[in-house]
C-alpha atoms as a PDB file:
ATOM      1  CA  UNK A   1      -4.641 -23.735 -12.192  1.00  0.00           C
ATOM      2  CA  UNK A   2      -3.800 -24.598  -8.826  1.00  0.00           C
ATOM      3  CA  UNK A   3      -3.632 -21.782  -6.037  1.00  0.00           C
ATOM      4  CA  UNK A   4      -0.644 -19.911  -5.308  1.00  0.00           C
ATOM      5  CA  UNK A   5       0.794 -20.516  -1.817  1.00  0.00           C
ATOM      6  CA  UNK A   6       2.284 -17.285  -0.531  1.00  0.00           C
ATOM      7  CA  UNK A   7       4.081 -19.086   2.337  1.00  0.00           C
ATOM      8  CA  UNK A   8       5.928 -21.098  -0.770  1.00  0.00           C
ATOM      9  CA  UNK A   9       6.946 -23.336   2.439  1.00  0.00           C
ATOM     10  CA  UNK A  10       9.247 -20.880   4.292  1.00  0.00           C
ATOM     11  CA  UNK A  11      10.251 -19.265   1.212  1.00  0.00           C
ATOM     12  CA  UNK A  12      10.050 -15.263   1.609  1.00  0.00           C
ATOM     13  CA  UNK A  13      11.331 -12.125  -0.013  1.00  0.00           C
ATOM     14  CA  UNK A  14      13.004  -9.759   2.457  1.00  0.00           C
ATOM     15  CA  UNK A  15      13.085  -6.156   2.742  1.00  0.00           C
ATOM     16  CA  UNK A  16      16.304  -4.981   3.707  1.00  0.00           C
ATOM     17  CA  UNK A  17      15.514  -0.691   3.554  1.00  0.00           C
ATOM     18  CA  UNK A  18      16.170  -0.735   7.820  1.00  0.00           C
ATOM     19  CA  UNK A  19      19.670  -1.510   6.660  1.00  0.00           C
ATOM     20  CA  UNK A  20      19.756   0.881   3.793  1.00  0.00           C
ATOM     21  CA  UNK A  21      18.148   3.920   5.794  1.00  0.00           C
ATOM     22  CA  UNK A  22      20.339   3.464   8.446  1.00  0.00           C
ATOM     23  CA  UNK A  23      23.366   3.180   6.063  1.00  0.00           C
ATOM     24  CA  UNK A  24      22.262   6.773   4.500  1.00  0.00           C
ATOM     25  CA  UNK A  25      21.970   8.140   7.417  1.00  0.00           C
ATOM     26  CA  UNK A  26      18.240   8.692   6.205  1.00  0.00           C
ATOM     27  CA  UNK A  27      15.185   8.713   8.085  1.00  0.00           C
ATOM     28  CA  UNK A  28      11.848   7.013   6.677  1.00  0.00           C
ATOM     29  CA  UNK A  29      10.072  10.151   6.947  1.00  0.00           C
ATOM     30  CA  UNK A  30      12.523  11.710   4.550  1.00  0.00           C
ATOM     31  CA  UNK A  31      12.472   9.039   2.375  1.00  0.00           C
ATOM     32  CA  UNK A  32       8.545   8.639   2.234  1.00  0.00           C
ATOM     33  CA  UNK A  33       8.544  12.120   1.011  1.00  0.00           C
ATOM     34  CA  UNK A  34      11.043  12.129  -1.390  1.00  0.00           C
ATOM     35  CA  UNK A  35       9.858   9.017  -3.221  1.00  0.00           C
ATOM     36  CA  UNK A  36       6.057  10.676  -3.244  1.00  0.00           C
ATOM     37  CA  UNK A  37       4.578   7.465  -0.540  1.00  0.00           C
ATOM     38  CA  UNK A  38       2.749   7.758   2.746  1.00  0.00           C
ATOM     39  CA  UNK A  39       4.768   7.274   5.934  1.00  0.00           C
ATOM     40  CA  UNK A  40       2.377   4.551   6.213  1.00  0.00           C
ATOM     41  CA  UNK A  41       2.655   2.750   2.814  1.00  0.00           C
ATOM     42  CA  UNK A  42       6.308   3.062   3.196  1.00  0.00           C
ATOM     43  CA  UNK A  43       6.248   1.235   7.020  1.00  0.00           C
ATOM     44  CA  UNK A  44       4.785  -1.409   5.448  1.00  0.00           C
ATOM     45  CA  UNK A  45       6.832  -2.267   3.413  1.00  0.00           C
ATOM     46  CA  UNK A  46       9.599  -1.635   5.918  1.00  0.00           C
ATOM     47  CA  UNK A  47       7.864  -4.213   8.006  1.00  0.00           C
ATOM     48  CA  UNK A  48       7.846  -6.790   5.523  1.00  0.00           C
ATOM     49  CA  UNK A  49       4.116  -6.524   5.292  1.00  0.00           C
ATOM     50  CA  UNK A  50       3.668  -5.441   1.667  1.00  0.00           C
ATOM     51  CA  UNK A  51       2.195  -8.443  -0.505  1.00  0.00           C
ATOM     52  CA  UNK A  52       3.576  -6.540  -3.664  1.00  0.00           C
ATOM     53  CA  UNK A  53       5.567  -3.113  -4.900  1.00  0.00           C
ATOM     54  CA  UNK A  54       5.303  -1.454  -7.998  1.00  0.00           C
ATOM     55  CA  UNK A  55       8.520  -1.475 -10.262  1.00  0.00           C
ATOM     56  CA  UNK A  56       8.016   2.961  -9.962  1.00  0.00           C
ATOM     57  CA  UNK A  57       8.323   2.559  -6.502  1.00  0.00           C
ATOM     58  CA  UNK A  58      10.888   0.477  -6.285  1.00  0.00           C
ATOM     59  CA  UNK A  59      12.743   2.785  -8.964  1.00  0.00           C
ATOM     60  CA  UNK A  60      12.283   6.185  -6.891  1.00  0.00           C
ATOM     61  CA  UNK A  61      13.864   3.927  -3.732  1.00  0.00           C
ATOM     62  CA  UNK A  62      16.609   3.052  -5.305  1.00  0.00           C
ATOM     63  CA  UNK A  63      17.400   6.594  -7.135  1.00  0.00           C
ATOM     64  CA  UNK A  64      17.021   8.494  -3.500  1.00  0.00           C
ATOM     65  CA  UNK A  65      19.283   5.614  -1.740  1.00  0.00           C
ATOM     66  CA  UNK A  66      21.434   4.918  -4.988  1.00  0.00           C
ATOM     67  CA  UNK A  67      21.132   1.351  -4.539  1.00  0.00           C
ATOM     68  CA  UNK A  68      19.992  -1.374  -6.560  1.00  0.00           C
ATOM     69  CA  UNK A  69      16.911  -3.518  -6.443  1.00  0.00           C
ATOM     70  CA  UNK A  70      19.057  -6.341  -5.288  1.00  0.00           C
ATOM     71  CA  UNK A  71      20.209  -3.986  -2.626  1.00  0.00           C
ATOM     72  CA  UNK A  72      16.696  -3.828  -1.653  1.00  0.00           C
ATOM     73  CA  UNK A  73      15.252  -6.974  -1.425  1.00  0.00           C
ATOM     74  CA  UNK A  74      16.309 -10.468  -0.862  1.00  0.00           C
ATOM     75  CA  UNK A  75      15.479 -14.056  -1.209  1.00  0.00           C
ATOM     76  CA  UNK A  76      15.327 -16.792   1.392  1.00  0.00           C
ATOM     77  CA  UNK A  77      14.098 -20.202   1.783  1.00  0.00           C
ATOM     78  CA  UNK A  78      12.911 -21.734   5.062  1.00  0.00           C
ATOM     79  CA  UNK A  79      16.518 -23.376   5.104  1.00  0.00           C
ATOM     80  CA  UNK A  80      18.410 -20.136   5.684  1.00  0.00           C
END
């Protein structure tokens, strides 16, 4: 099996939560505790820095900023 390339040439998953916080009027700390994560955990992820989230996490976002995973996260190649 060949190794995975996590750069997939440009290719990256965005986090869009900024966008979402900001249209909830939310902060991050308020949002780190009602989903159960560390302020820390959560930043990262914020950041773009998280290599992976697990589907319960990504459930208890969306249910405290009634979006959608779609909402959430995004796709996009090294051509946009």
């Amino acid at each position: 099996m060949p190794p995975i390339n996590d750069d997939l040439e440009g290719a990256r998953i965005m986090v869009k939560l900024d966008d979402l916080l900001y249209a909830r009027r939310m902060t991050l700390t308020e949002l780190a505790e009602r989903v159960g994560l560390t302020l820390a955990n959560l930043s990262i992820l914020k950041t773009g820095k998280a290599k992976a989230i697990r589907f319960s996490t990504l459930a208890a976002i969306c249910r405290e900023l009634d979006c959608q995973p779609g909402d959430l996260l995004a796709y996009r190649t090294g051509d946009s």
